[in-house]
N, C-alpha and C. Protein backbone atom coordinates (compact mmCIF):
# COMPACT_ATOMS: atom_id res chain seq x y z
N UNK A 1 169.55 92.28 223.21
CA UNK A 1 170.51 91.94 222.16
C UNK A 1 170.69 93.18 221.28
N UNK A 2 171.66 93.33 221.02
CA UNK A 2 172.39 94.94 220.01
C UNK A 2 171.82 94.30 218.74
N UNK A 3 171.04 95.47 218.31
CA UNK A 3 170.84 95.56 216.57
C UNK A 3 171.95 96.24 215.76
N UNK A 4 171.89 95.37 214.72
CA UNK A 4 172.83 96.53 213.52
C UNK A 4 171.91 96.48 212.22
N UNK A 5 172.57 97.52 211.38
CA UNK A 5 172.47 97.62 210.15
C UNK A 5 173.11 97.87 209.23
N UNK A 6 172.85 96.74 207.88
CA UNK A 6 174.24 96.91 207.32
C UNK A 6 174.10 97.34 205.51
N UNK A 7 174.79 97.79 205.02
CA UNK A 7 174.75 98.29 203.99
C UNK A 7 175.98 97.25 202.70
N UNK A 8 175.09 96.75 201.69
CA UNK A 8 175.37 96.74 200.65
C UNK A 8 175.42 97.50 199.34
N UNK A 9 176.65 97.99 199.11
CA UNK A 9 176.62 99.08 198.04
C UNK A 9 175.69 98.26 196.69
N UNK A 10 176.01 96.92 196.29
CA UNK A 10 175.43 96.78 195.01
C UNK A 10 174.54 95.11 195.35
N UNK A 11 173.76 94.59 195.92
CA UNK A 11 173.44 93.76 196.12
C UNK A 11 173.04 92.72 194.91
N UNK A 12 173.72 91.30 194.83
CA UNK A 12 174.08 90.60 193.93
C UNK A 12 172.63 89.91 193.55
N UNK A 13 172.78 89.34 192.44
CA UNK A 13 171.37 88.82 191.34
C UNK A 13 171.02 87.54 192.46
N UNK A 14 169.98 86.99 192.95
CA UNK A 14 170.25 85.99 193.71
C UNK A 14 168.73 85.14 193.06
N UNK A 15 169.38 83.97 192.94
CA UNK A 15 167.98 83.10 192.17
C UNK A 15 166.64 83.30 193.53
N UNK A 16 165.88 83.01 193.24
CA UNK A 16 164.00 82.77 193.98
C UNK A 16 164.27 82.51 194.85
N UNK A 17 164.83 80.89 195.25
CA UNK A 17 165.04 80.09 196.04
C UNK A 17 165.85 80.67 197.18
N UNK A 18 166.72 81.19 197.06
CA UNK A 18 167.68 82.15 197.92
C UNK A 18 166.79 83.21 198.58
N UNK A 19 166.38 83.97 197.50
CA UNK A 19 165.43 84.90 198.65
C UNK A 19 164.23 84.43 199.12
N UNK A 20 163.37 83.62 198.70
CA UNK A 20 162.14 82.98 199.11
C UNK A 20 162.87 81.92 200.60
N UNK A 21 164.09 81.64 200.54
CA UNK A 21 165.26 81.15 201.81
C UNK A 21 165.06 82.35 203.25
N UNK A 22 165.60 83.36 202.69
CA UNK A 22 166.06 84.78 203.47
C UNK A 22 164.50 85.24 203.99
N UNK A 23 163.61 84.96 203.08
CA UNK A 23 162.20 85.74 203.73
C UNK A 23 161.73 84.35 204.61
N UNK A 24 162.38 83.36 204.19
CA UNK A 24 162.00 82.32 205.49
C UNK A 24 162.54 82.58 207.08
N UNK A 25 163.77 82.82 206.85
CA UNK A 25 164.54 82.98 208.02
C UNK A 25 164.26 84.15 209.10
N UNK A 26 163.88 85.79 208.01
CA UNK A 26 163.28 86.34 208.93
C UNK A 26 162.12 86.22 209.39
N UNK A 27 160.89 85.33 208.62
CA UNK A 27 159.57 84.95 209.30
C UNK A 27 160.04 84.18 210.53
N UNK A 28 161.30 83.57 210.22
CA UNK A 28 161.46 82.04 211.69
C UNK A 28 161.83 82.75 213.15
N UNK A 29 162.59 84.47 212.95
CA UNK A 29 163.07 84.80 213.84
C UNK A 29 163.86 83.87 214.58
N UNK A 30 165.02 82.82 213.87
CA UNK A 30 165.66 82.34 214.75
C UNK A 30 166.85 82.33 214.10
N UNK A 31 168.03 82.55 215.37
CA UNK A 31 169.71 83.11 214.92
C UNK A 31 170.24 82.08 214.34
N UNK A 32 171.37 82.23 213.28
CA UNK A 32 172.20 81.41 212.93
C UNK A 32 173.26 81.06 214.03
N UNK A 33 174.48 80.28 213.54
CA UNK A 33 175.30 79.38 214.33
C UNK A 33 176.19 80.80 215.01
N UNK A 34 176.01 81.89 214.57
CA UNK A 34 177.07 82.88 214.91
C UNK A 34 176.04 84.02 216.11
N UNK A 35 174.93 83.42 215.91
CA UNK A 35 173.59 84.47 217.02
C UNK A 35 173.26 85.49 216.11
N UNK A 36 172.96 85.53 214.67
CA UNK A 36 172.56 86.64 214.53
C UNK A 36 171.38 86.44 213.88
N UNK A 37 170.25 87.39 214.38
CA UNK A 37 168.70 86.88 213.68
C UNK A 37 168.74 87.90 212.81
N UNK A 38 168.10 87.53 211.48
CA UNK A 38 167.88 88.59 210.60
C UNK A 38 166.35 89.23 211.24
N UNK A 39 165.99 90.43 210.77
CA UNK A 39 164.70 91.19 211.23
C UNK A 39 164.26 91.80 210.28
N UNK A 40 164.97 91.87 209.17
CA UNK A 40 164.52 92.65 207.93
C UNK A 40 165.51 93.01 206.65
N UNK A 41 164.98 93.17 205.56
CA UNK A 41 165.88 93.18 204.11
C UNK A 41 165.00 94.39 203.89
N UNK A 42 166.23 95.88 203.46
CA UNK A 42 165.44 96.16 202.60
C UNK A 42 166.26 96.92 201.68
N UNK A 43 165.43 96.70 200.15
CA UNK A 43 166.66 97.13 198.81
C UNK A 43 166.23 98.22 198.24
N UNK A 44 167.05 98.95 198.03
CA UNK A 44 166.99 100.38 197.06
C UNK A 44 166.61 99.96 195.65
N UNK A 45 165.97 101.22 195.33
CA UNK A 45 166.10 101.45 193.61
C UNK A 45 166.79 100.96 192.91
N UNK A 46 168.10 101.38 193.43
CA UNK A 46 169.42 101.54 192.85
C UNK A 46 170.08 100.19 193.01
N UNK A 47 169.22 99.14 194.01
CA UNK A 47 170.28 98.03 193.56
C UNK A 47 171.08 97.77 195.36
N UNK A 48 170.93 98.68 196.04
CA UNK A 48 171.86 98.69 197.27
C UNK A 48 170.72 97.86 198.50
N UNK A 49 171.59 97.58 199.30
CA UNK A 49 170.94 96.58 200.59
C UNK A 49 171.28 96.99 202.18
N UNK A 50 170.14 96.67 202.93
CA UNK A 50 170.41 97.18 204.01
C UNK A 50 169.97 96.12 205.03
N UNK A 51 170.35 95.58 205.49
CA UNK A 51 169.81 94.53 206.46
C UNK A 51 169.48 94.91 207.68
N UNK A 52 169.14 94.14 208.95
CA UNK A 52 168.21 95.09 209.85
C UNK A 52 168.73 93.35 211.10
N UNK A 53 169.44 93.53 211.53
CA UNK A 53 169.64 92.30 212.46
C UNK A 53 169.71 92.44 213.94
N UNK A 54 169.55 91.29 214.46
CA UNK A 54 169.91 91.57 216.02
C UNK A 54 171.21 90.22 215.88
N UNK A 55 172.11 90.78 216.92
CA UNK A 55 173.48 89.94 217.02
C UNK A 55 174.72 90.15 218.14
N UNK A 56 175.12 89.38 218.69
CA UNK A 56 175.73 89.86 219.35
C UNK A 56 177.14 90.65 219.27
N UNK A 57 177.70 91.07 218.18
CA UNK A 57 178.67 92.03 218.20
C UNK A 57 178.76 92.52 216.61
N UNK A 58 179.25 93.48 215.75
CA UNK A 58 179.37 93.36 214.29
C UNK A 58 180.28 92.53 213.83
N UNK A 59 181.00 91.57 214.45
CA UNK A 59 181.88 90.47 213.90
C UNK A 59 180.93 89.67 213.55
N UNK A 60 179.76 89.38 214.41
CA UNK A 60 179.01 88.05 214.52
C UNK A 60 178.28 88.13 212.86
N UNK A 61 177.63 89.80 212.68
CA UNK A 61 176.98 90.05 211.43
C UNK A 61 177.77 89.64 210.43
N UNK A 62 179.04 90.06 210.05
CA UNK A 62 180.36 90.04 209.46
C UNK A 62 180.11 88.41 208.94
N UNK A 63 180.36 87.57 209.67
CA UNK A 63 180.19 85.95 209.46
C UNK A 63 179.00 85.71 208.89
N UNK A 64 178.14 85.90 209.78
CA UNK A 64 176.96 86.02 208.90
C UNK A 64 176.36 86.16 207.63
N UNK A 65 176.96 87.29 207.03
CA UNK A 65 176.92 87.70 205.91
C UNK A 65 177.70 86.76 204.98
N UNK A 66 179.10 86.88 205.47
CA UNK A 66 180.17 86.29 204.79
C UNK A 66 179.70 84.57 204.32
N UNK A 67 179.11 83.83 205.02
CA UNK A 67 178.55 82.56 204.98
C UNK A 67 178.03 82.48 204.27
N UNK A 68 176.84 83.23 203.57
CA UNK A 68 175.99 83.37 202.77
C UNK A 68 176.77 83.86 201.32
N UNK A 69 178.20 84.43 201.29
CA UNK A 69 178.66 84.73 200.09
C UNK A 69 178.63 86.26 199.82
N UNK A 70 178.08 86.87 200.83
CA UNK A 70 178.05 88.48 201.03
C UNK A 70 179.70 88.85 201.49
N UNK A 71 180.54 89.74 200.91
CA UNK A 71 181.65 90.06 201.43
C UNK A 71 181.52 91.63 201.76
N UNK A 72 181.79 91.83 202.98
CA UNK A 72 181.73 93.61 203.48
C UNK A 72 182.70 93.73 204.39
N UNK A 73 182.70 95.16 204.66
CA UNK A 73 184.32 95.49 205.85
C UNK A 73 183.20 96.13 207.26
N UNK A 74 183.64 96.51 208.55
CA UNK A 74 183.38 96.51 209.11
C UNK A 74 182.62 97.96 209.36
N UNK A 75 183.24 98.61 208.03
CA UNK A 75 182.49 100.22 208.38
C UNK A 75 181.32 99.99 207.42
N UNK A 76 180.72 98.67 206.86
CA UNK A 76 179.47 98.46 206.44
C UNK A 76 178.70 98.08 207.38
N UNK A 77 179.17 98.08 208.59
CA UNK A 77 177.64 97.64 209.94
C UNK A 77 178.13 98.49 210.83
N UNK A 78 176.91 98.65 211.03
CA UNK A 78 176.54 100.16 212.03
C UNK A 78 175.40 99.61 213.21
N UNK A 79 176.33 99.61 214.53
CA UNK A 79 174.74 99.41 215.96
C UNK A 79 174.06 100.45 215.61
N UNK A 80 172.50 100.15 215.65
CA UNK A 80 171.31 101.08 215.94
C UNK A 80 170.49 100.56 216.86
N UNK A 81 170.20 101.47 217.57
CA UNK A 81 168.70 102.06 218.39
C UNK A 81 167.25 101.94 217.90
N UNK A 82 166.52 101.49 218.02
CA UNK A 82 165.00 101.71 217.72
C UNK A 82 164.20 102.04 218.75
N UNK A 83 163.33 103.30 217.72
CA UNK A 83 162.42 103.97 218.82
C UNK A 83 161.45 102.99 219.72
N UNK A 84 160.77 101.88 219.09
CA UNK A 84 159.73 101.16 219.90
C UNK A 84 160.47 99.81 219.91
């Protein structure tokens, strides 16, 4: 399955429950209705976000995101490679 990663310039205030949600989902390793498993969150200093998914195309991430109330364009997800 193709990984991406995606970039949030300013990632929004999100109550406990929401992220104590998101750190559930990547412990569950299992895809949403669109196939995409999250694999990792991780946030800048500054406030910015980078997600770490496996999915089957960057549309699928796109929905993904978008479902959750995240809005991004398509030159915010990028396929990557991992060494191991």
């Amino acid at each position: 399955m193709p990984k991406f990663m995606d970039y949030h310039e300013k990632m929004p205030q999100m109550p406990p429950q929401a992220m104590q949600q998101m750190a559930g989902d990547i412990k569950a390793g299992k895809a949403d209705q669109f196939g995409t498993k999250p694999i990792n969150v991780f946030v800048g200093k500054g406030g910015q976000g980078y997600c770490l998914c496996e999915a089957p195309n960057a549309d699928a991430v796109m929905k993904s995101h978008q479902s959750k109330g995240f809005t991004m364009s398509h030159k915010d997800v990028i396929e990557v490679q991992t060494l191991v």
